[in-house]
N, C-alpha and C. Protein backbone atom coordinates (compact mmCIF):
# COMPACT_ATOMS: atom_id res chain seq x y z
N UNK A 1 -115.20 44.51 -54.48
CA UNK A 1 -113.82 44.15 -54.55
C UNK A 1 -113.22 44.32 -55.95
N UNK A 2 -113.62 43.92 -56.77
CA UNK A 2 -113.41 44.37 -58.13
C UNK A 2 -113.07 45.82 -58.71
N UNK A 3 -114.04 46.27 -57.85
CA UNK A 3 -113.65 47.94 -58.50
C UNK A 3 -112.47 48.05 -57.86
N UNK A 4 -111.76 47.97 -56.98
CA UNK A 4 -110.80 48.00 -56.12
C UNK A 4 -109.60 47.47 -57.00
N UNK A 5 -109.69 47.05 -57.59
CA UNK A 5 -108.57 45.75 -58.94
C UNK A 5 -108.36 46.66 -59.72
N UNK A 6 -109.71 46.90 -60.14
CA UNK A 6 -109.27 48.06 -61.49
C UNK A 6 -109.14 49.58 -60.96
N UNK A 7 -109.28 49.79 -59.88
CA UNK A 7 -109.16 51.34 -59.57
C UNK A 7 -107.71 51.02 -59.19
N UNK A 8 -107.16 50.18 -58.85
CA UNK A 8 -105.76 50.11 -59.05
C UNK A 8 -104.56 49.91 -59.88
N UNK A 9 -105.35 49.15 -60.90
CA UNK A 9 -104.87 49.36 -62.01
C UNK A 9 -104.76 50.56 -62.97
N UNK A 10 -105.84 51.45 -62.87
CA UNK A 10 -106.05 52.65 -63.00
C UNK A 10 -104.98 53.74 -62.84
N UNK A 11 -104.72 53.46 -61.73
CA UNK A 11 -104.09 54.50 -61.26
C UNK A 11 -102.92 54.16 -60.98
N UNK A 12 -102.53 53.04 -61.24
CA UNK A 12 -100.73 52.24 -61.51
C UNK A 12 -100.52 52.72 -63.07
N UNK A 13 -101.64 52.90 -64.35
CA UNK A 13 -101.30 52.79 -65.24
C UNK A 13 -101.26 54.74 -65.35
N UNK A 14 -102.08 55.23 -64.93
CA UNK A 14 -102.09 56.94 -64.66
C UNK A 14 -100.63 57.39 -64.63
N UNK A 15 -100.13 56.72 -63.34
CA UNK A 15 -98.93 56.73 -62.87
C UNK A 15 -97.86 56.40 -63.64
N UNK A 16 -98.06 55.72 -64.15
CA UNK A 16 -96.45 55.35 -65.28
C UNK A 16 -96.74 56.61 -66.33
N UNK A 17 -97.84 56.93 -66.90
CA UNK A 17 -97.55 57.98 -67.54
C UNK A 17 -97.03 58.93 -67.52
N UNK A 18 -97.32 59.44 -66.46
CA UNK A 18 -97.09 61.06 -65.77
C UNK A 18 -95.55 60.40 -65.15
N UNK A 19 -95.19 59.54 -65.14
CA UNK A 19 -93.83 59.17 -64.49
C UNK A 19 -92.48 59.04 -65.65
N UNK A 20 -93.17 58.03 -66.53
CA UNK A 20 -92.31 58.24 -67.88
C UNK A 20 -92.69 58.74 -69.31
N UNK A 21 -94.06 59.10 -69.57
CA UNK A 21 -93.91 58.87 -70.86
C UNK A 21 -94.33 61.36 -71.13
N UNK A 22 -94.57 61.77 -69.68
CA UNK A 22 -94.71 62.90 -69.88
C UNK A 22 -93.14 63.72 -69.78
N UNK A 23 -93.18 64.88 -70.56
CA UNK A 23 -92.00 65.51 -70.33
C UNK A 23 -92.03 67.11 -70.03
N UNK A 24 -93.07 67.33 -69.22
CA UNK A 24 -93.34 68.49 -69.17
C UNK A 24 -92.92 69.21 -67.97
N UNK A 25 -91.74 70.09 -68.05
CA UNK A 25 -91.09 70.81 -66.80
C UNK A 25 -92.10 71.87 -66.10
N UNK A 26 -92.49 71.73 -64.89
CA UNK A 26 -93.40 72.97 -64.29
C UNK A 26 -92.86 73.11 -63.16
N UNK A 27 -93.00 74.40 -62.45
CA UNK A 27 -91.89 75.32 -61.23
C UNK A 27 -92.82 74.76 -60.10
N UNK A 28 -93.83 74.64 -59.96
CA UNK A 28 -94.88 74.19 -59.19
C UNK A 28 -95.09 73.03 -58.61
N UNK A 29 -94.44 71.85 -59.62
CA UNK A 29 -94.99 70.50 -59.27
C UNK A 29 -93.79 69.33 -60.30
N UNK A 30 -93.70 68.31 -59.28
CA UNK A 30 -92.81 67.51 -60.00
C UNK A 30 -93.70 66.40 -60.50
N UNK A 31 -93.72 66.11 -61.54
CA UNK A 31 -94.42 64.72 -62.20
C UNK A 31 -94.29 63.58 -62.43
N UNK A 32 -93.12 63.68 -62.42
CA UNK A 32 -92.79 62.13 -62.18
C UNK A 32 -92.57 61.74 -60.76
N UNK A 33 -92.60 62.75 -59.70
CA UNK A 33 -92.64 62.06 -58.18
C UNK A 33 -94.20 61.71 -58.27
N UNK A 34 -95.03 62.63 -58.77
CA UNK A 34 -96.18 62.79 -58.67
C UNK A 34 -96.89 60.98 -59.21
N UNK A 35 -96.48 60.44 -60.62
CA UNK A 35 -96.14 59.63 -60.93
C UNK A 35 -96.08 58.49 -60.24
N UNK A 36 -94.86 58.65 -59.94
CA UNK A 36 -94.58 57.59 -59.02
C UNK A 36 -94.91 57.15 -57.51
N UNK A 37 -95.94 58.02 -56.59
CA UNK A 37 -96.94 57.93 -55.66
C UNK A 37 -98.50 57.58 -56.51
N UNK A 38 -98.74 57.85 -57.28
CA UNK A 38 -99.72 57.21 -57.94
C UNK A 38 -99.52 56.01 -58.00
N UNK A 39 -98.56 55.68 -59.16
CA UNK A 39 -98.52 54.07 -59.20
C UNK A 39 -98.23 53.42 -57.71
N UNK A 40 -97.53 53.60 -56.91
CA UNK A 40 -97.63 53.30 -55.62
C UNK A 40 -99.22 52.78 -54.86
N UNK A 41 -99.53 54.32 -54.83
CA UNK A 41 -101.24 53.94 -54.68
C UNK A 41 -102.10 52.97 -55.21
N UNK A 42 -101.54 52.59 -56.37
CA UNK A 42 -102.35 51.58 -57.37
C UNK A 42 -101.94 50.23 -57.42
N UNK A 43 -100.50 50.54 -56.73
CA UNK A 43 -100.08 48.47 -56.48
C UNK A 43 -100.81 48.30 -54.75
N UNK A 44 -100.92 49.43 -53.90
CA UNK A 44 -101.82 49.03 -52.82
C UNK A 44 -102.59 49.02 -52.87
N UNK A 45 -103.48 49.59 -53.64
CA UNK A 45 -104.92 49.62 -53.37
C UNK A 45 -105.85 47.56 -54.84
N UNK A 46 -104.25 47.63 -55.14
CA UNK A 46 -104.42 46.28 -55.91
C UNK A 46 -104.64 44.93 -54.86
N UNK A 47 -103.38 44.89 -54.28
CA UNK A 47 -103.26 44.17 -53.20
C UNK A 47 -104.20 43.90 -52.11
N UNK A 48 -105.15 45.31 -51.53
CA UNK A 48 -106.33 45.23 -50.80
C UNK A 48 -107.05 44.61 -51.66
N UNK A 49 -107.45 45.11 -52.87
CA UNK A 49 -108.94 44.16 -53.49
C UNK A 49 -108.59 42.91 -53.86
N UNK A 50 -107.19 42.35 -54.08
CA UNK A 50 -106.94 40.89 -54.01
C UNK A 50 -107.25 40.34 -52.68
N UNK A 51 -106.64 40.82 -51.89
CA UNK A 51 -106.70 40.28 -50.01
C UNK A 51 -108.29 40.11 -50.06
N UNK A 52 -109.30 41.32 -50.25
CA UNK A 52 -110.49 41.30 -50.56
C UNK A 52 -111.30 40.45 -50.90
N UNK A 53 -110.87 39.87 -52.03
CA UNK A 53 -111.45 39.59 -52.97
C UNK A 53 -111.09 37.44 -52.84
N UNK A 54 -110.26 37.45 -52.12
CA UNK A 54 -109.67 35.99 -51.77
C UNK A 54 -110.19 35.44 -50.13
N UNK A 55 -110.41 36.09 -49.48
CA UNK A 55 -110.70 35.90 -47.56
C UNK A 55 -111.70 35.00 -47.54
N UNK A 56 -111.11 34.63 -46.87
CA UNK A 56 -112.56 33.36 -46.33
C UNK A 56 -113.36 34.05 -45.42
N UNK A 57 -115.19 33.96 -46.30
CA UNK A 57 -115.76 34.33 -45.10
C UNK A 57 -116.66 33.25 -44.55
N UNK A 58 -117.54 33.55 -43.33
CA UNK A 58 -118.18 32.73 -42.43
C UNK A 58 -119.48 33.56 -42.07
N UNK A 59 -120.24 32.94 -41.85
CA UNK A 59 -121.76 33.45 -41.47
C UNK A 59 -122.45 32.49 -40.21
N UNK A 60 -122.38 33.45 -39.01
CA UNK A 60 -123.21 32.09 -38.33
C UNK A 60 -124.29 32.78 -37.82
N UNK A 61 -125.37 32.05 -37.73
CA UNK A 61 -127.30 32.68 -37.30
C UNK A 61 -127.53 31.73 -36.70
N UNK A 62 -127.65 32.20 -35.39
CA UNK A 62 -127.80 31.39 -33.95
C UNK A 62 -130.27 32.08 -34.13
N UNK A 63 -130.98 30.97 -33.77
CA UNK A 63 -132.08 31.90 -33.77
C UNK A 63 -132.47 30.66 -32.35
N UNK A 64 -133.56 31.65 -31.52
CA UNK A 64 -133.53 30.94 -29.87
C UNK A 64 -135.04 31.09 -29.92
N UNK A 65 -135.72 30.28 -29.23
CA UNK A 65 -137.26 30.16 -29.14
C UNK A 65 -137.59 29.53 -28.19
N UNK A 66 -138.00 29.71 -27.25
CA UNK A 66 -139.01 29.05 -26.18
C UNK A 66 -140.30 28.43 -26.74
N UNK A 67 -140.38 27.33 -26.39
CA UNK A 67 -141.09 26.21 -27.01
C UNK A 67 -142.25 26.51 -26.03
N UNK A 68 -142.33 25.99 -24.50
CA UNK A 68 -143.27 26.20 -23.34
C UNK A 68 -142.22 26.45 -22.47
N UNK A 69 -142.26 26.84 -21.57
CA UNK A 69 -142.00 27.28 -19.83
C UNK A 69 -141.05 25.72 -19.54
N UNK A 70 -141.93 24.39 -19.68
CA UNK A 70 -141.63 23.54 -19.23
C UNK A 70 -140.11 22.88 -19.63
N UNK A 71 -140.61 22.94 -21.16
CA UNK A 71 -139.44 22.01 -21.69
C UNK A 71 -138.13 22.55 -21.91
N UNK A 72 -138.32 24.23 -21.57
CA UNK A 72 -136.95 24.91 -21.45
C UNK A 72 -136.67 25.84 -23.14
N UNK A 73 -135.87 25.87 -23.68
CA UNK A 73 -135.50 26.28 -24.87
C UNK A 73 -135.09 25.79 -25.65
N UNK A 74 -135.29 26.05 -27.16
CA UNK A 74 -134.67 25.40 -28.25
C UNK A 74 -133.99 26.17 -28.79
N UNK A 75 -132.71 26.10 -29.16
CA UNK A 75 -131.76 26.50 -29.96
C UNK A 75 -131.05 25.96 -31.18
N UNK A 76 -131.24 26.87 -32.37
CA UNK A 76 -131.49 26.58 -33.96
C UNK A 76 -129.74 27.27 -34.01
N UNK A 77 -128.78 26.32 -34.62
CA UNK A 77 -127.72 27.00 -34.97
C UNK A 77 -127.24 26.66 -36.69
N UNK A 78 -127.22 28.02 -37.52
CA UNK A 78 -126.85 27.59 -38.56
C UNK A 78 -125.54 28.41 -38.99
N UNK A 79 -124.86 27.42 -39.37
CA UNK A 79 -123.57 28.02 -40.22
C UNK A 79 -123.11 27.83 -41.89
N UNK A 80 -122.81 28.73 -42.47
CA UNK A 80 -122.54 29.08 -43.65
C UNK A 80 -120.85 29.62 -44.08
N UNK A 81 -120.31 28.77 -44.36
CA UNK A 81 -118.47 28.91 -44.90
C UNK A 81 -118.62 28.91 -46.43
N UNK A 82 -118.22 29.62 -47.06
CA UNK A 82 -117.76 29.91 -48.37
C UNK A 82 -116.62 30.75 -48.76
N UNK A 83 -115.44 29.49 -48.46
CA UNK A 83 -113.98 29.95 -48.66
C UNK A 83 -113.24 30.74 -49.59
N UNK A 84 -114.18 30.90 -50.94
CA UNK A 84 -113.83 31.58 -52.11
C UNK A 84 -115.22 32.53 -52.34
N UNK A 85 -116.16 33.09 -51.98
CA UNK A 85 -116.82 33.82 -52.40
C UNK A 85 -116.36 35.63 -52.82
N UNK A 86 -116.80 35.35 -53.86
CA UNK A 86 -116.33 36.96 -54.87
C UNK A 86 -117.77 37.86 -55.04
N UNK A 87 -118.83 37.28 -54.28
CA UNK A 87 -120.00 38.21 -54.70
C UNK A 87 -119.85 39.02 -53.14
């Protein structure tokens, strides 16, 4: 998730360059549109690794074992919530 933060930042900061601080006219290609879909790319792809990087996740491990024939089955249920985990 992290790389996701800074690969967006990356490429928000790519983007302002080639948007304002270059001045180079070419017949081929516009740069500051070019620019400005970069930085675009880089405030979304920011927003995913925040969403990412904030979600609550959940873990549940159900494990089932027959004890004997007689007494039927035992069932082991464990659950794991960690509302902020970043690893």
């Amino acid at each position: 998730m992290p790389m996701s933060i800074g690969s967006g930042i990356a490429l928000f900061v790519i983007g302002a360059i080639l948007a304002f601080a270059v001045n180079v006219q070419l017949d081929w290609i516009e740069l500051s549109t070019i620019g400005y879909l970069l930085m675009g790319a880089g405030v979304i792809i920011f927003i995913i690794g925040i969403v990412l990087a904030v979600r609550k996740r959940e873990s549940v491990t159900t494990v089932r074992s027959n004890v004997d024939p007689a007494s039927g089955e035992s069932v082991q249920q464990r659950s794991t919530k960690s509302p902020n985990d970043l690893v």
